[in-house]
Protein backbone atom coordinates (compact mmCIF):
# COMPACT_ATOMS: atom_id res chain seq x y z
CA UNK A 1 -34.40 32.60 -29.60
CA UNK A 2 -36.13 30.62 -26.90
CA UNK A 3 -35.99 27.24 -29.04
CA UNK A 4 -32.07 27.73 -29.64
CA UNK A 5 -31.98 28.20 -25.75
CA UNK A 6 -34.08 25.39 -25.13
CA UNK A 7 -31.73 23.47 -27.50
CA UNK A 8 -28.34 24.41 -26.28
CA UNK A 9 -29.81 23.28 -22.18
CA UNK A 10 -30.30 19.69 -24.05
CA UNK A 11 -27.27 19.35 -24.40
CA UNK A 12 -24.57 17.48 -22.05
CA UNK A 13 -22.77 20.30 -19.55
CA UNK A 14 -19.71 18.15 -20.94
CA UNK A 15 -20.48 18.95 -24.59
CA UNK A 16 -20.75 22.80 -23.95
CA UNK A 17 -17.55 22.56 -21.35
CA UNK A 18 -15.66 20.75 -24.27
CA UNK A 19 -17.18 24.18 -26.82
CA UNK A 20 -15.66 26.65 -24.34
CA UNK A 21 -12.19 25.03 -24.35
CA UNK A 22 -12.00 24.62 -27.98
CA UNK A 23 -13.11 28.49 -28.49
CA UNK A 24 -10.88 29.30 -25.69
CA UNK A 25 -7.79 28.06 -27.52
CA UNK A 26 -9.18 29.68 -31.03
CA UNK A 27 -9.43 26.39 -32.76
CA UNK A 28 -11.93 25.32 -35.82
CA UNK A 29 -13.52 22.56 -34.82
CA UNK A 30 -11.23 20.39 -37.26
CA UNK A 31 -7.85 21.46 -35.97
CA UNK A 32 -9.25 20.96 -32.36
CA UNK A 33 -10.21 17.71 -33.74
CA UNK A 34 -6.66 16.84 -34.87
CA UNK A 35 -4.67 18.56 -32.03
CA UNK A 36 -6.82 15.84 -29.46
CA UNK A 37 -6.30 12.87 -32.24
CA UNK A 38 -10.06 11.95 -31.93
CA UNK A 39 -10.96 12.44 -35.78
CA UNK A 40 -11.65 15.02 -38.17
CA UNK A 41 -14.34 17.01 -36.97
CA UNK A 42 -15.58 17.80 -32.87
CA UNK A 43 -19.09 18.78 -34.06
CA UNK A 44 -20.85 15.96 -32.50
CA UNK A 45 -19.47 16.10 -29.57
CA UNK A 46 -20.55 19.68 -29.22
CA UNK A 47 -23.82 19.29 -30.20
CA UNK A 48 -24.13 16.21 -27.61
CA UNK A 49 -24.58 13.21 -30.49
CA UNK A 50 -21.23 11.48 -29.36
CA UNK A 51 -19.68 10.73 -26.17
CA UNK A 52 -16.21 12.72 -24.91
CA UNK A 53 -13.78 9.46 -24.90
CA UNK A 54 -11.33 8.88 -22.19
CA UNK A 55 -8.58 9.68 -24.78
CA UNK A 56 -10.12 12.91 -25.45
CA UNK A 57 -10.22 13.78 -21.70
CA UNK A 58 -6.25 12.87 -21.23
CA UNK A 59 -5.40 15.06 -24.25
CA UNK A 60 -7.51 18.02 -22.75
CA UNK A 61 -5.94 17.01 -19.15
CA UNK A 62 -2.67 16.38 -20.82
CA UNK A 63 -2.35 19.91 -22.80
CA UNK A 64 -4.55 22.83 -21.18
CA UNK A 65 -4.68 21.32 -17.96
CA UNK A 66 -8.66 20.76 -17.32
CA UNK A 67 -10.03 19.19 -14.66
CA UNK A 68 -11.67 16.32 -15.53
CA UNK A 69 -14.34 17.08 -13.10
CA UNK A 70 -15.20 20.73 -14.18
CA UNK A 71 -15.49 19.12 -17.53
CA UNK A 72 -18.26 17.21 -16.37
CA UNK A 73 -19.69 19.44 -14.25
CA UNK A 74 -18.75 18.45 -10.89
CA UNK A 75 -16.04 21.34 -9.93
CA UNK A 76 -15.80 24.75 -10.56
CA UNK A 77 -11.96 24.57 -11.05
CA UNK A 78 -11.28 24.23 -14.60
CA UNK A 79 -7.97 23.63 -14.17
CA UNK A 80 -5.38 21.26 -12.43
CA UNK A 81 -1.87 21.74 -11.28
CA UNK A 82 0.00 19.00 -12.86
CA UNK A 83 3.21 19.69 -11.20
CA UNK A 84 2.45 16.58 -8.79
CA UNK A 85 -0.08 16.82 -5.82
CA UNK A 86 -3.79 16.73 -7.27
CA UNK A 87 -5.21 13.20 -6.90
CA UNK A 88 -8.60 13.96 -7.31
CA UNK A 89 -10.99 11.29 -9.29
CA UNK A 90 -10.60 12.09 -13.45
CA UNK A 91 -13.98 10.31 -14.08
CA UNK A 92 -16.95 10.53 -12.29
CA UNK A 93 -20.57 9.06 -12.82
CA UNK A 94 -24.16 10.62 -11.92
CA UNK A 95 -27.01 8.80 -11.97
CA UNK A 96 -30.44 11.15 -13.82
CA UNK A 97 -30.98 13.22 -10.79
CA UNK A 98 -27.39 14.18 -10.94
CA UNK A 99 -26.68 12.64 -8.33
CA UNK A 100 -22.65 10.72 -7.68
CA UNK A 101 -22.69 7.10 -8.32
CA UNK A 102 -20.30 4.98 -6.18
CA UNK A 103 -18.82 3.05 -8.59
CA UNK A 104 -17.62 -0.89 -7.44
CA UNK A 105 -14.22 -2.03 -8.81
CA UNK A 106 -13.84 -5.41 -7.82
CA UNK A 107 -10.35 -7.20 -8.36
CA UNK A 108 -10.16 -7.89 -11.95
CA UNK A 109 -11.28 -4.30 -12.78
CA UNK A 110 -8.99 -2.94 -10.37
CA UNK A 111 -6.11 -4.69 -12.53
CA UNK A 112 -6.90 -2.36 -15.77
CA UNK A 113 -8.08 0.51 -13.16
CA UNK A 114 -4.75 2.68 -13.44
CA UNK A 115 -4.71 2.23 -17.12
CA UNK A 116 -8.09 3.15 -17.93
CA UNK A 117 -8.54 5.95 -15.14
CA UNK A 118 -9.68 8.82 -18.25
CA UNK A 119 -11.59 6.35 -20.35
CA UNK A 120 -14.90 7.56 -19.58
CA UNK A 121 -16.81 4.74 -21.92
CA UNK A 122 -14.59 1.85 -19.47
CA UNK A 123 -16.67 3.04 -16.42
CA UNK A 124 -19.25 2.19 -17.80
CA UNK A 125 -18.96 -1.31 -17.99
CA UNK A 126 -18.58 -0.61 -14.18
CA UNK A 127 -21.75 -1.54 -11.20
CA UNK A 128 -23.08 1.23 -9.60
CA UNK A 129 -24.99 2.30 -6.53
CA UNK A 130 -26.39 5.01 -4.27
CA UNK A 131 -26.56 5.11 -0.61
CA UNK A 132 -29.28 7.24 1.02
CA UNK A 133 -27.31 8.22 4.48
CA UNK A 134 -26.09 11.81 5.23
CA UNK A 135 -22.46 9.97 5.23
CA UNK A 136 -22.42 9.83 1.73
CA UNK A 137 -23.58 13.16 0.73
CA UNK A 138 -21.96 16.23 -0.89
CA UNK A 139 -18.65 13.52 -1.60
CA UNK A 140 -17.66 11.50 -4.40
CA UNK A 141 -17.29 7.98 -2.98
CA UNK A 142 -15.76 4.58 -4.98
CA UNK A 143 -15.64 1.35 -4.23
CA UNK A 144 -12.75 -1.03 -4.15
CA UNK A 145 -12.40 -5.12 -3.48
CA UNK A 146 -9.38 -5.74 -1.19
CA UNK A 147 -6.80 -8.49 -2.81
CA UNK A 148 -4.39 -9.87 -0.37
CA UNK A 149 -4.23 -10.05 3.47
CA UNK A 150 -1.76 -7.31 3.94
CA UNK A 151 -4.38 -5.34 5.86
CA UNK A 152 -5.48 -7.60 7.97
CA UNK A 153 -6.80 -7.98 10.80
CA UNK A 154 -9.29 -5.40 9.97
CA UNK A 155 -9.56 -5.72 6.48
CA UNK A 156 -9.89 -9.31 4.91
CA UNK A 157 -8.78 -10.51 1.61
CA UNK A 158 -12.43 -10.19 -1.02
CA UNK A 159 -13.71 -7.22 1.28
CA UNK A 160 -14.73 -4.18 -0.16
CA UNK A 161 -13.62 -0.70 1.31
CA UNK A 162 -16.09 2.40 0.39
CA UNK A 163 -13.34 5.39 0.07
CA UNK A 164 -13.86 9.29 -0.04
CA UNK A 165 -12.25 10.87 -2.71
CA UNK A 166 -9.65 13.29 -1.74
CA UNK A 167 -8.64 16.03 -3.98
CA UNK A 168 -4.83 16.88 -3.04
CA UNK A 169 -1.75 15.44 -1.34
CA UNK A 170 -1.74 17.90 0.67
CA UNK A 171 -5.55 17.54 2.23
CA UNK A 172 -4.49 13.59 3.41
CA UNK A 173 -4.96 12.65 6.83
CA UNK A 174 -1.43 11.10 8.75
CA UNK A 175 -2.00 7.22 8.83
CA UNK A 176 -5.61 7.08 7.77
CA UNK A 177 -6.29 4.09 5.54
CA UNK A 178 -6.61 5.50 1.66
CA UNK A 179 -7.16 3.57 -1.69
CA UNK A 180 -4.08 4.47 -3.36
CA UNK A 181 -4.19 4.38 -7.40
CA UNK A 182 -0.90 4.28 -8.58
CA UNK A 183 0.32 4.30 -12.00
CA UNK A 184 0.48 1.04 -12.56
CA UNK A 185 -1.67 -1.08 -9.28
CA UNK A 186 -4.72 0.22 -6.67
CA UNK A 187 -3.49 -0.44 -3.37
CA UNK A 188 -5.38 -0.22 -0.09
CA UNK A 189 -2.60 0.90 2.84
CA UNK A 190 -2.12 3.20 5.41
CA UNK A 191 -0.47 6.52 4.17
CA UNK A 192 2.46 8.11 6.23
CA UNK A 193 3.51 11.75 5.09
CA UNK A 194 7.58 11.45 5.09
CA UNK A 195 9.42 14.04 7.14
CA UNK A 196 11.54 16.47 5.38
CA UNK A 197 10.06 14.80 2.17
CA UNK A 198 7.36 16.47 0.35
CA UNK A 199 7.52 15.04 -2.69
CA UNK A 200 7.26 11.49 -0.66
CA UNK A 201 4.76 9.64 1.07
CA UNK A 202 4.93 5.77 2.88
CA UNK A 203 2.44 2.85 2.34
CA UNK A 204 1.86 0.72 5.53
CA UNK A 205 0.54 -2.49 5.75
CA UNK A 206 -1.47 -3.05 8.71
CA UNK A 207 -0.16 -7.07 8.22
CA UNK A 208 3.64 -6.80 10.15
CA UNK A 209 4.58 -9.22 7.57
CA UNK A 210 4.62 -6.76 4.58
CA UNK A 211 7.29 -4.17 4.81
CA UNK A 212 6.16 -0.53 4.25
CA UNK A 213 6.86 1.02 0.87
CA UNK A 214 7.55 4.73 0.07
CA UNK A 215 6.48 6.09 -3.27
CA UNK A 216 6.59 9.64 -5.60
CA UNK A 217 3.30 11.70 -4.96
CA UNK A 218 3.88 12.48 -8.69
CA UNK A 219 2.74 9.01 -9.12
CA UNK A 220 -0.16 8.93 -7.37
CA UNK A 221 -3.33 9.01 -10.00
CA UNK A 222 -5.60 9.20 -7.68
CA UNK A 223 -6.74 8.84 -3.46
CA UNK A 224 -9.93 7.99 -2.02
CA UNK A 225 -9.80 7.65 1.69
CA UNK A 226 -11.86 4.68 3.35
CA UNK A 227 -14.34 5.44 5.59
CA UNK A 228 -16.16 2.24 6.01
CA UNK A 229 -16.04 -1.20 4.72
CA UNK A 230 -18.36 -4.55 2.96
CA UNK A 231 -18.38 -7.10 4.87
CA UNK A 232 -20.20 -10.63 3.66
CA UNK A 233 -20.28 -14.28 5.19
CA UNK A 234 -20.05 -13.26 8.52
CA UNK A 235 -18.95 -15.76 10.98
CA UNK A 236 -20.28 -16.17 14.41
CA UNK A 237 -17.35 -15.27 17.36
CA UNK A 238 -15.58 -18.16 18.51
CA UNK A 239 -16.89 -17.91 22.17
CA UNK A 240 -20.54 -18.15 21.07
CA UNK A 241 -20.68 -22.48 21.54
CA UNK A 242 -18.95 -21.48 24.80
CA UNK A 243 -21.85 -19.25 25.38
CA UNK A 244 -24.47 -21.66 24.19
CA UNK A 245 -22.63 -24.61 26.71
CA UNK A 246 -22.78 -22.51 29.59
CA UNK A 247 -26.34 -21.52 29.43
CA UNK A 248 -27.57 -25.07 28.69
CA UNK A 249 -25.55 -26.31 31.93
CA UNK A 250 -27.42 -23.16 33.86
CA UNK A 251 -30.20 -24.41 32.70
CA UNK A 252 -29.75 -28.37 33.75
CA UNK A 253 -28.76 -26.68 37.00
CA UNK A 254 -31.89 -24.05 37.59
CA UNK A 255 -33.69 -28.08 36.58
CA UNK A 256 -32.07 -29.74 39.05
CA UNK A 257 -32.57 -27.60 41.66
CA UNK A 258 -36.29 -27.16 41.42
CA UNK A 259 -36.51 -31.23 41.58
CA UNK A 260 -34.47 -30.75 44.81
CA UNK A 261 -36.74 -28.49 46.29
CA UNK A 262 -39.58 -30.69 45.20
């Protein structure tokens, strides 16, 4: 008995989540199999040989509602409200200590981002990192590259914003900047809850020049709000040759005045 124990803790908490849902719904193996349209049999997924695929999470997502995240281990909800609302991330990556990667989705990425969002084998192909501060503990984070100057002045076009996943609608901030992953584009904006619209919310550019846009929370995939941003190539501000000038000519002057005294 201690081997099969020993066995069954080798294998993924993803596998054994993916059992419990199939014997939860009283399917063989092979009709699970076929209900999910990922091949005749589920037995090596359950005993850990082959990977859940991102198709396999939307059908469980899709049909009996479970969370993404509890599936992999990282929530102890098993299941979402689909009725419009939860945003929360459907894939997330751990490095071996368990431990959340923040995953970087530059601009070409971000392009097949809303379209791959349950393919758990496309994140893959993703960069990863960790960040040893307190700020990024105890929080699934993401990384994003901005496209476009619609945020500027504080964000440029090719920065990257570091954003907080946030699990419901209803737990954003008023006109906080978010990553917003719609169903078809990731946009970076600031996010304006509608009045006497719930089912609303409006995207504001920080860049007067781009009008805001409102859009259905039911098409929200997912929100990560930014908390702090990647910054390369910076430039020096445009008063530092002022600077420079003036304390050369102090310093001709401070000369000048000790040959005087001389």
């Amino acid at each position: 008995m201690l081997y099969i124990r020993n066995m069954e803790k080798n294998i993924p908490v993803e596998a054994r989540r993916f059992k419990k849902v199939r014997e939860e719904q009283h399917h063989t193996q092979q009709s699970f199999a076929e209900l999910l349209g990922i091949g005749t049999t589920t037995a090596d997924i359950e005993r850990g040989k082959t990977k859940i695929s991102g198709k396999a999470v939307m059908e469980l997502l899709r049909q009996f509602r479970i969370n993404p995240l509890w599936l992999f281990g990282n929530s102890f909800t098993q299941y979402v409200d689909l009725s419009g609302g939860d945003v929360s991330p459907k894939v997330i990556t751990v490095d071996a200590e368990d431990n959340d990667n923040i995953l970087l989705v530059n601009q070409k990425a971000a392009a097949g981002y809303p379209h791959n969002i349950q393919d758990v084998e496309w994140y893959g192909s993703l960069p990863s990192f960790s960040i040893p501060l307190p700020e990024y503990r105890n929080a699934t984070y993401r990384g994003f590259q901005v496209e476009g100057d619609s945020m500027l002045p504080n964000i440029r076009p090719n920065e990257w914003v570091l954003g907080r996943a946030v699990p419901s609608i209803s737990e954003a901030t008023d006109s906080r900047i978010y990553i917003v992953v719609l169903m078809d584009s990731v946009l970076v904006k600031k996010l304006q809850k509608v009045p006497n619209a719930p089912d609303r919310v409006r995207l504001v550019s920080l860049n007067p020049e781009y009008l805001p846009i409102d859009v259905e929370v039911k098409d929200i995939q997912e929100l990560w709000l930014v908390n702090s941003k990647l910054t390369f190539g910076l430039e020096e501000p445009t008063d530092s040759s002022l600077l420079r000038q003036l304390q050369a000519s102090m310093e001709e002057l401070k000369g000048q005045i000790r040959h005087l005294n001389t």
